[in-house]
N, C-alpha and C. Protein backbone atom coordinates (compact mmCIF):
# COMPACT_ATOMS: atom_id res chain seq x y z
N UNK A 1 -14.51 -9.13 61.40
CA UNK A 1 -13.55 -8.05 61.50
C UNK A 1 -13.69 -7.46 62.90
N UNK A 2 -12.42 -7.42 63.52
CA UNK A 2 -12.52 -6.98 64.62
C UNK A 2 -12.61 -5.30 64.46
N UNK A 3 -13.59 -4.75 65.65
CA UNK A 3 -14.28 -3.42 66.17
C UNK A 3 -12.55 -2.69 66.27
N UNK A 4 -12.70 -0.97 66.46
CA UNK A 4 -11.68 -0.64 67.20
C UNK A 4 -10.96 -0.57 68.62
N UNK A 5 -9.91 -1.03 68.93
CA UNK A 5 -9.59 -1.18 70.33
C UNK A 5 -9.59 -2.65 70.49
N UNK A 6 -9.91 -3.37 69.55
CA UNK A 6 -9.36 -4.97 68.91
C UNK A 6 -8.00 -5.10 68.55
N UNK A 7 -7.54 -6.21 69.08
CA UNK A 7 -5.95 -6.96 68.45
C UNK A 7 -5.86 -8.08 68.86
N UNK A 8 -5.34 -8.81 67.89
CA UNK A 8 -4.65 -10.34 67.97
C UNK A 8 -3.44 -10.04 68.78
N UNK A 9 -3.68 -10.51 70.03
CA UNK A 9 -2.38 -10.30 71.23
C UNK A 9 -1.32 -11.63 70.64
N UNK A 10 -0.07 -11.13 70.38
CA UNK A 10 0.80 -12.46 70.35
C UNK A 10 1.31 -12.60 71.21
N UNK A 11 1.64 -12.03 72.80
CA UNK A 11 2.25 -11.95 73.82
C UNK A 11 1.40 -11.97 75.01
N UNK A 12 0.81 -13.58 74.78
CA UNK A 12 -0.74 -13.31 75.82
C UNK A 12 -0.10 -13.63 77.36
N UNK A 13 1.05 -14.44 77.15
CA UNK A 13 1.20 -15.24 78.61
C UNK A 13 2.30 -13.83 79.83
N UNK A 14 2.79 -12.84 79.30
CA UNK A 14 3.05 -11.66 79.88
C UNK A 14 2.11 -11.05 81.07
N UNK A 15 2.47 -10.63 81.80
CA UNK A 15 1.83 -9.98 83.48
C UNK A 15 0.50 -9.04 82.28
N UNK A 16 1.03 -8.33 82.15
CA UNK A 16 0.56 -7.26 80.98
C UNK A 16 -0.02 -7.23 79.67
N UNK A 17 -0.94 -7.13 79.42
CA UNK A 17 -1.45 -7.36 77.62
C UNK A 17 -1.63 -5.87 77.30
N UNK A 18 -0.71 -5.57 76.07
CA UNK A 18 -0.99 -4.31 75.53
C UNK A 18 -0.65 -4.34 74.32
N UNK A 19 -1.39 -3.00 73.36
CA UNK A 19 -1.10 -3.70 71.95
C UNK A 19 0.35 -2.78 71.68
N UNK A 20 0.77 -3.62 70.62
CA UNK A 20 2.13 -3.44 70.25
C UNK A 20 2.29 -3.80 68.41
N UNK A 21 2.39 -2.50 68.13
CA UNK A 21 1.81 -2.36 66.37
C UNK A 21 3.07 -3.10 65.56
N UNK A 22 4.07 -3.53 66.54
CA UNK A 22 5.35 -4.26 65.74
C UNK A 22 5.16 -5.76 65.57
N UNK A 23 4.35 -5.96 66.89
CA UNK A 23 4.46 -7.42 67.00
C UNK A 23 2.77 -7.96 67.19
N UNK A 24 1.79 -6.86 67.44
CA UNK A 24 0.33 -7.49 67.78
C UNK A 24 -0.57 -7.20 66.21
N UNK A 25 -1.17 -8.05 65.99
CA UNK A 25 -1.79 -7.92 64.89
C UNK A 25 -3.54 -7.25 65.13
N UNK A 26 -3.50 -6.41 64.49
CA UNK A 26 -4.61 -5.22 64.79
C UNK A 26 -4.83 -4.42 63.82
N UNK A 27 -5.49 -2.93 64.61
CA UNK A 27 -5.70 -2.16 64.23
C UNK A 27 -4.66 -1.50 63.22
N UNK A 28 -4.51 -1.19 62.05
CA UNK A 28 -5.72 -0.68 61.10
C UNK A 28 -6.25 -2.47 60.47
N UNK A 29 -5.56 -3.15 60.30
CA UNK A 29 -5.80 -4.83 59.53
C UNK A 29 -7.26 -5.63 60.74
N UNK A 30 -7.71 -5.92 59.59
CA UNK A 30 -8.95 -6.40 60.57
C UNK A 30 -8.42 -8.09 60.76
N UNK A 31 -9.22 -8.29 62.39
CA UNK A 31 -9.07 -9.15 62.67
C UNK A 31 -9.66 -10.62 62.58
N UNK A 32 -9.90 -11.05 61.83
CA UNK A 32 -10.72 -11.89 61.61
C UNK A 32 -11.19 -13.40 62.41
N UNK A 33 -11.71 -14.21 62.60
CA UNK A 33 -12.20 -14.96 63.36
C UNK A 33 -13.30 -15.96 62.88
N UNK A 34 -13.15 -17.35 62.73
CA UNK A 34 -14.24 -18.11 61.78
C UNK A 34 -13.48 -19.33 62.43
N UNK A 35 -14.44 -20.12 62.23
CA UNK A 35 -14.51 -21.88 62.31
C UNK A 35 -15.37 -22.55 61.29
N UNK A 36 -14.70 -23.40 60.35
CA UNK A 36 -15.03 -24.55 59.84
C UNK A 36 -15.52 -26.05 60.23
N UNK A 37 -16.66 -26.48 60.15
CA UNK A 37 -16.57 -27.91 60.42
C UNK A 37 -17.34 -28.82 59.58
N UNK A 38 -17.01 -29.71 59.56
CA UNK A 38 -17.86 -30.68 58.72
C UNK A 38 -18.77 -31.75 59.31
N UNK A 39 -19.80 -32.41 59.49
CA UNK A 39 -20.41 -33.40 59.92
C UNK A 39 -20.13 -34.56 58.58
N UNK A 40 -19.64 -35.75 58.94
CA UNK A 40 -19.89 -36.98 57.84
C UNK A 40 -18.61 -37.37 57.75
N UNK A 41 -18.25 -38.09 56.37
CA UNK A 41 -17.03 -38.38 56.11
C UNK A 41 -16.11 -37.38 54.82
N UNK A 42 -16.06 -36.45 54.73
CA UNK A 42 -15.43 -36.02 53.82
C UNK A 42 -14.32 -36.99 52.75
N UNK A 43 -13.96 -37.90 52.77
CA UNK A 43 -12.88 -38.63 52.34
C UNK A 43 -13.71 -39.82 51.67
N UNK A 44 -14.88 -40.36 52.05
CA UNK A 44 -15.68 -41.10 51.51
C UNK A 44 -16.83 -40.82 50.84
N UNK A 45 -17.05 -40.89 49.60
CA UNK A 45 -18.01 -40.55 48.24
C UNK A 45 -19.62 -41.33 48.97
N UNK A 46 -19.38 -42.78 49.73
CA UNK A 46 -20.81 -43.00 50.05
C UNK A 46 -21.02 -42.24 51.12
N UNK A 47 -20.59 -42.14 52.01
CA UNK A 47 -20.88 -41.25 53.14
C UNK A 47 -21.19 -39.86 53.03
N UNK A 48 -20.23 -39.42 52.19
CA UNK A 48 -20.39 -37.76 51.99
C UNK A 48 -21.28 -37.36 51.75
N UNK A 49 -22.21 -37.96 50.90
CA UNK A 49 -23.51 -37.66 50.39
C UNK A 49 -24.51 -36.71 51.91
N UNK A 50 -24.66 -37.41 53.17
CA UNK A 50 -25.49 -37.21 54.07
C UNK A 50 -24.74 -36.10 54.81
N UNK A 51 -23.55 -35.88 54.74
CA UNK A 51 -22.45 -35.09 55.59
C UNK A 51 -23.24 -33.24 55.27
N UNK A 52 -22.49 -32.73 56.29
CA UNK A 52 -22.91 -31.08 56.47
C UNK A 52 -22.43 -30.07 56.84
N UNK A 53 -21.82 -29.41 56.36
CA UNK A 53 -21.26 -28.01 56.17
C UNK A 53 -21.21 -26.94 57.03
N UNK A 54 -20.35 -26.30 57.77
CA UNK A 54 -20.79 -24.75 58.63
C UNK A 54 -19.92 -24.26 58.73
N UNK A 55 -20.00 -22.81 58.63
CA UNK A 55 -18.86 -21.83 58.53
C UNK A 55 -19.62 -20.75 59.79
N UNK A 56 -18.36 -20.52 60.91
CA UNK A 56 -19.10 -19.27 61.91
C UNK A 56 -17.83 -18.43 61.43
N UNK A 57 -18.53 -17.37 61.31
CA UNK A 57 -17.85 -16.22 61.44
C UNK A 57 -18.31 -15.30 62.59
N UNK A 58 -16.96 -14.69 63.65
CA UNK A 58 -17.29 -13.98 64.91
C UNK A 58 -17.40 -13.23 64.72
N UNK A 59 -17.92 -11.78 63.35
CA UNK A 59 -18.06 -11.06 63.38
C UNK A 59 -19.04 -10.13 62.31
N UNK A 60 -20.38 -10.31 62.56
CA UNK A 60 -21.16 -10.14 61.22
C UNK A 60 -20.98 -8.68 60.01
N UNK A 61 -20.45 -8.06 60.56
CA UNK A 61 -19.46 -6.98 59.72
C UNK A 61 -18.35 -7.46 58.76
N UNK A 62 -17.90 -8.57 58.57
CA UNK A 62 -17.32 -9.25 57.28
C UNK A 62 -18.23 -8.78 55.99
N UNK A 63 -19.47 -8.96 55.53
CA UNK A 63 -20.36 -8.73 54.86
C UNK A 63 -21.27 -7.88 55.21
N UNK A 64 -20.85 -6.75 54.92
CA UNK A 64 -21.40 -5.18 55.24
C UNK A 64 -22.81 -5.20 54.32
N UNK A 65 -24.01 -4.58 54.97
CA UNK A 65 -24.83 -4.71 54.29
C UNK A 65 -24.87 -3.26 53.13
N UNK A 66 -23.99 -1.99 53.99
CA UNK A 66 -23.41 -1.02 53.59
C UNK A 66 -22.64 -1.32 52.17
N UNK A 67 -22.83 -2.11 51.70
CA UNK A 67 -21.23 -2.89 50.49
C UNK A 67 -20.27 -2.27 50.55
N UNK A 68 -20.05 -2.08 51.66
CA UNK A 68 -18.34 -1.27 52.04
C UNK A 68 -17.64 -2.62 52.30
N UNK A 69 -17.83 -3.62 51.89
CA UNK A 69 -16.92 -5.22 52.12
C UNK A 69 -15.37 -4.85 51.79
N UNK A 70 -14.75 -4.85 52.39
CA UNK A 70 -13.08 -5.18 51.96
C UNK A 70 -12.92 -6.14 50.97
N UNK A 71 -11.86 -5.97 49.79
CA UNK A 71 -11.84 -7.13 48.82
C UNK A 71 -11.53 -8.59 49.59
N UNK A 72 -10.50 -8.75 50.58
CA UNK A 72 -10.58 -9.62 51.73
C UNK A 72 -11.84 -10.46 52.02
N UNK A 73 -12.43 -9.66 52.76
CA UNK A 73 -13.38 -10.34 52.97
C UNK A 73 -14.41 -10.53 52.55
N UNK A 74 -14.47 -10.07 51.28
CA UNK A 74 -15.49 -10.51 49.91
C UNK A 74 -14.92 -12.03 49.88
N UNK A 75 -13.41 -12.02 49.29
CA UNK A 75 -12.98 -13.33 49.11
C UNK A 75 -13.53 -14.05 49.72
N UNK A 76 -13.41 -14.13 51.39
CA UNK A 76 -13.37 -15.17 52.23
C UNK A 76 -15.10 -15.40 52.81
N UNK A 77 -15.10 -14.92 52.00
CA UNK A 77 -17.54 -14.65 51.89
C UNK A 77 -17.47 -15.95 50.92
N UNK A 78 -17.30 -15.34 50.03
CA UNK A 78 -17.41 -16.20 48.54
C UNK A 78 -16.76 -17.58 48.92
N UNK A 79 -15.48 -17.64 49.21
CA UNK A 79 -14.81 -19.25 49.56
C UNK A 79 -15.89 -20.04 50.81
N UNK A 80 -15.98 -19.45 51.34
CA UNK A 80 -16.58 -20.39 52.78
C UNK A 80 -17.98 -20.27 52.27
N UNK A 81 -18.86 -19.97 51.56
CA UNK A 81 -20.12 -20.13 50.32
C UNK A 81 -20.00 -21.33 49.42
N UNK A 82 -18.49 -20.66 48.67
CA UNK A 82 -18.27 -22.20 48.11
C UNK A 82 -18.26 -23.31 48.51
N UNK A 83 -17.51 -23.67 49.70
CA UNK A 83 -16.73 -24.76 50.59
C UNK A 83 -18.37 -25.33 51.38
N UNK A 84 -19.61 -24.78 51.39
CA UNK A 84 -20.33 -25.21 52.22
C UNK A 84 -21.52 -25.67 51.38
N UNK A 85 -21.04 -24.46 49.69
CA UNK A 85 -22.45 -25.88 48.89
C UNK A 85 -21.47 -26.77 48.19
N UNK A 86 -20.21 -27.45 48.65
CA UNK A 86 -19.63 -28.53 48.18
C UNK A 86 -19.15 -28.04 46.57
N UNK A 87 -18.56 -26.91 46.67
CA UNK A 87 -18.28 -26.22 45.18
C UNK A 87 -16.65 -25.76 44.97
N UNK A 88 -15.87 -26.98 46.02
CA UNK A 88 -14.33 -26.68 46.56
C UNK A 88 -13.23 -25.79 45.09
N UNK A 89 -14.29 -26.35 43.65
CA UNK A 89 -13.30 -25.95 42.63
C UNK A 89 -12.91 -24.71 42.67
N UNK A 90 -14.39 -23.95 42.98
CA UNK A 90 -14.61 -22.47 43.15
C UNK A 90 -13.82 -21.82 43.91
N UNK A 91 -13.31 -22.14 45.03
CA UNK A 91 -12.68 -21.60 46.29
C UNK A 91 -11.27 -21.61 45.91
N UNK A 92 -11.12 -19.81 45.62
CA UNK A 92 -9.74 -19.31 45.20
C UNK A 92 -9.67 -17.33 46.28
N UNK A 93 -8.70 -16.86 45.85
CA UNK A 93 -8.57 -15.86 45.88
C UNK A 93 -8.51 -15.23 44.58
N UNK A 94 -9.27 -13.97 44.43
CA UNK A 94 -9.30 -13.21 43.44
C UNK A 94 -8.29 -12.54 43.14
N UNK A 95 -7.85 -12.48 41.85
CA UNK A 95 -6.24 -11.38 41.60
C UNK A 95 -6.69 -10.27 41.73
N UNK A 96 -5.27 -9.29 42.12
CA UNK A 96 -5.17 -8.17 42.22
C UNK A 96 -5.26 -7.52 41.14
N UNK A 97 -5.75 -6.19 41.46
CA UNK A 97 -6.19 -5.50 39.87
C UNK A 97 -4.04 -5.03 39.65
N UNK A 98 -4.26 -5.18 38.23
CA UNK A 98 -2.81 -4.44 37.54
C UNK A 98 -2.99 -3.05 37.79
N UNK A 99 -1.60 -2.67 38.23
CA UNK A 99 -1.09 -1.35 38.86
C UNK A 99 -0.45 -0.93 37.41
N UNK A 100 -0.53 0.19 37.03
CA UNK A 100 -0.28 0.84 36.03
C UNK A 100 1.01 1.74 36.38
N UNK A 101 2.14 1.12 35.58
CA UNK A 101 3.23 2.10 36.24
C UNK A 101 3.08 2.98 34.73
N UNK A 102 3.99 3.84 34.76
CA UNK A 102 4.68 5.13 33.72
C UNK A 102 6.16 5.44 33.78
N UNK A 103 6.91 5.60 32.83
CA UNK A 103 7.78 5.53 32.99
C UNK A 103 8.39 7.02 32.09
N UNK A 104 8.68 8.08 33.08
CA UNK A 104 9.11 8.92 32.04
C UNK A 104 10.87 9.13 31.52
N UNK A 105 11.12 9.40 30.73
CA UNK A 105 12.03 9.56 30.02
C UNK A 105 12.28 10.66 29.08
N UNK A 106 13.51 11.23 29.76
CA UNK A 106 13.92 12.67 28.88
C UNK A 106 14.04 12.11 27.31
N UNK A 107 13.87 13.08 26.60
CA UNK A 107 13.67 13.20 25.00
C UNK A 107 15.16 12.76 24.51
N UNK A 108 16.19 12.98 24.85
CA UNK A 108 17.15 12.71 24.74
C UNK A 108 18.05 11.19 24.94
N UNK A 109 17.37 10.71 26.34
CA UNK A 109 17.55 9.44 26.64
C UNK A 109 16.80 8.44 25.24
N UNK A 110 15.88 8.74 24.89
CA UNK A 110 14.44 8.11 23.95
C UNK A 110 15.43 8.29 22.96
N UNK A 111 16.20 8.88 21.92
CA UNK A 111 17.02 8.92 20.51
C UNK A 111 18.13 8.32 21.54
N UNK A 112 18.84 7.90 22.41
CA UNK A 112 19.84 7.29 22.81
C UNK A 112 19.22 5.99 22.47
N UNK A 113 18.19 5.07 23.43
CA UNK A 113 17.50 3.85 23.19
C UNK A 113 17.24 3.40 22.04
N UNK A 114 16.83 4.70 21.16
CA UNK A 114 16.49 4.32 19.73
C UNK A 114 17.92 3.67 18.92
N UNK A 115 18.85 4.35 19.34
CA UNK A 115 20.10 4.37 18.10
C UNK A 115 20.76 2.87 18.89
N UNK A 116 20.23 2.52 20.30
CA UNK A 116 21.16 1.51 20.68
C UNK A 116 20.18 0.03 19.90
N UNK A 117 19.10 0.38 20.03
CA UNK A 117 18.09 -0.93 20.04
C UNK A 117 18.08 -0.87 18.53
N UNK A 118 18.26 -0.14 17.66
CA UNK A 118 18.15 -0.30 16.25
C UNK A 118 19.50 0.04 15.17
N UNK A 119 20.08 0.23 16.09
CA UNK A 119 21.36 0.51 15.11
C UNK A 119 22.09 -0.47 15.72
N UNK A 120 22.95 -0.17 17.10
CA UNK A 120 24.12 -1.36 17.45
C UNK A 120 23.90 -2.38 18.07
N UNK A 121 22.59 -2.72 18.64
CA UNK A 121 22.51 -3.88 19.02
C UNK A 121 22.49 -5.26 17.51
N UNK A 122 21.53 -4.59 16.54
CA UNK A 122 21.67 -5.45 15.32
C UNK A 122 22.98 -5.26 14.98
N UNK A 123 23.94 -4.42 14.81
CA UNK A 123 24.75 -3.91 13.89
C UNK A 123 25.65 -5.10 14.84
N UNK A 124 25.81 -5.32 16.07
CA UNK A 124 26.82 -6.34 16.96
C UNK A 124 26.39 -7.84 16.72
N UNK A 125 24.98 -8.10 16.06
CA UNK A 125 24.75 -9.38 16.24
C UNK A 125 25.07 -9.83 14.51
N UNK A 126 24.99 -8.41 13.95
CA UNK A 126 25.59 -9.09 12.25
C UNK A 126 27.42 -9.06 12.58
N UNK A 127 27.95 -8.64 12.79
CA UNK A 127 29.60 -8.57 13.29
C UNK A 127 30.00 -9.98 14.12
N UNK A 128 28.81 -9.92 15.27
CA UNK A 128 29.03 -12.13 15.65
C UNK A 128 28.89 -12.98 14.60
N UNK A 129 28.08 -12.82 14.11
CA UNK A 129 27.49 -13.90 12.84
C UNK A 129 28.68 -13.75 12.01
N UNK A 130 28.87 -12.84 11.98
CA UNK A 130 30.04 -12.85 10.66
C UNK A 130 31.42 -13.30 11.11
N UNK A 131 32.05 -12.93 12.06
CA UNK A 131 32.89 -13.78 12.49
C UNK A 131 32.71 -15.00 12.76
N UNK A 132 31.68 -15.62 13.16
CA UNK A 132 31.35 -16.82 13.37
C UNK A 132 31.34 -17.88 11.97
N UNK A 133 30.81 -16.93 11.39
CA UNK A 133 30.88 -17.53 9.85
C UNK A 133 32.26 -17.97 9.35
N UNK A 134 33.11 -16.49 9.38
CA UNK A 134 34.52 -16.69 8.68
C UNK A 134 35.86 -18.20 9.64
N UNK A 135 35.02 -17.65 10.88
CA UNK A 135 35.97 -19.05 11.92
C UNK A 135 35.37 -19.77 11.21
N UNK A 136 33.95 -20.64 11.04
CA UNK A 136 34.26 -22.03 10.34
C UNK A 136 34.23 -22.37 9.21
N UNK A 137 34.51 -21.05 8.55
CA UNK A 137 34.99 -21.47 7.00
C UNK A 137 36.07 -21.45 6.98
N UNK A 138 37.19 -21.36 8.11
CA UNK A 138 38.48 -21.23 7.77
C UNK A 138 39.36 -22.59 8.25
């Protein structure tokens, strides 16, 4: 995670580098920074066996010893853990917790819903049926 006064410049080849919160990726979103590599053959079962694993991350504040970890970069702790003791099944992103909506509704609207969902919505689907009936008995 990049420090403050960090940004992913997208407009590097400009006279000028400055951050720009529309188009530079930054501050408040951390910036992150890692390399993967493998030694061996990944694609081959005899080879793979001897092959070897490394994950750098440029910034040892990903994994706060504080456990102030961002759910982010908990994830991406845990995946590149997985991915390096050869445990690829493991390596997901965790769901988001369910947001609890509420929905209020005047007392009045609530006996409107009631009389539509239990009186005329059935009361319209016995009136189809029944015409439906009398068309092909006729």
């Amino acid at each position: 995670i990049a420090a403050s006064g960090f940004w992913g410049e997208t407009e590097y080849q400009t006279e000028e580098v400055s951050f720009n919160p529309s188009l530079d990726h930054g501050q408040p979103d951390p910036v992150y920074t890692a390399a993967a590599v493998e030694k061996g053959s990944p694609g081959d079962s005899g080879l793979a066996e001897g092959s070897s694993r490394l994950v750098v991350v440029g910034n040892a504040n990903v994994v706060s010893p504080s456990g102030q970890t961002s759910q982010v970069a908990a994830d991406f702790t845990m995946a590149s853990l997985n991915w390096v003791m050869n445990r690829e099944a493991l390596v997901g992103i965790s769901p988001r917790r369910p947001t609890v909506f509420t929905l209020s509704v005047a007392p009045d609207k609530v006996a409107l819903l009631q009389t539509l969902l239990i009186l005329v919505l059935p009361g319209l689907a016995i009136i189809v049926g029944g015409l439906v009936w009398l068309r092909r008995r006729a």
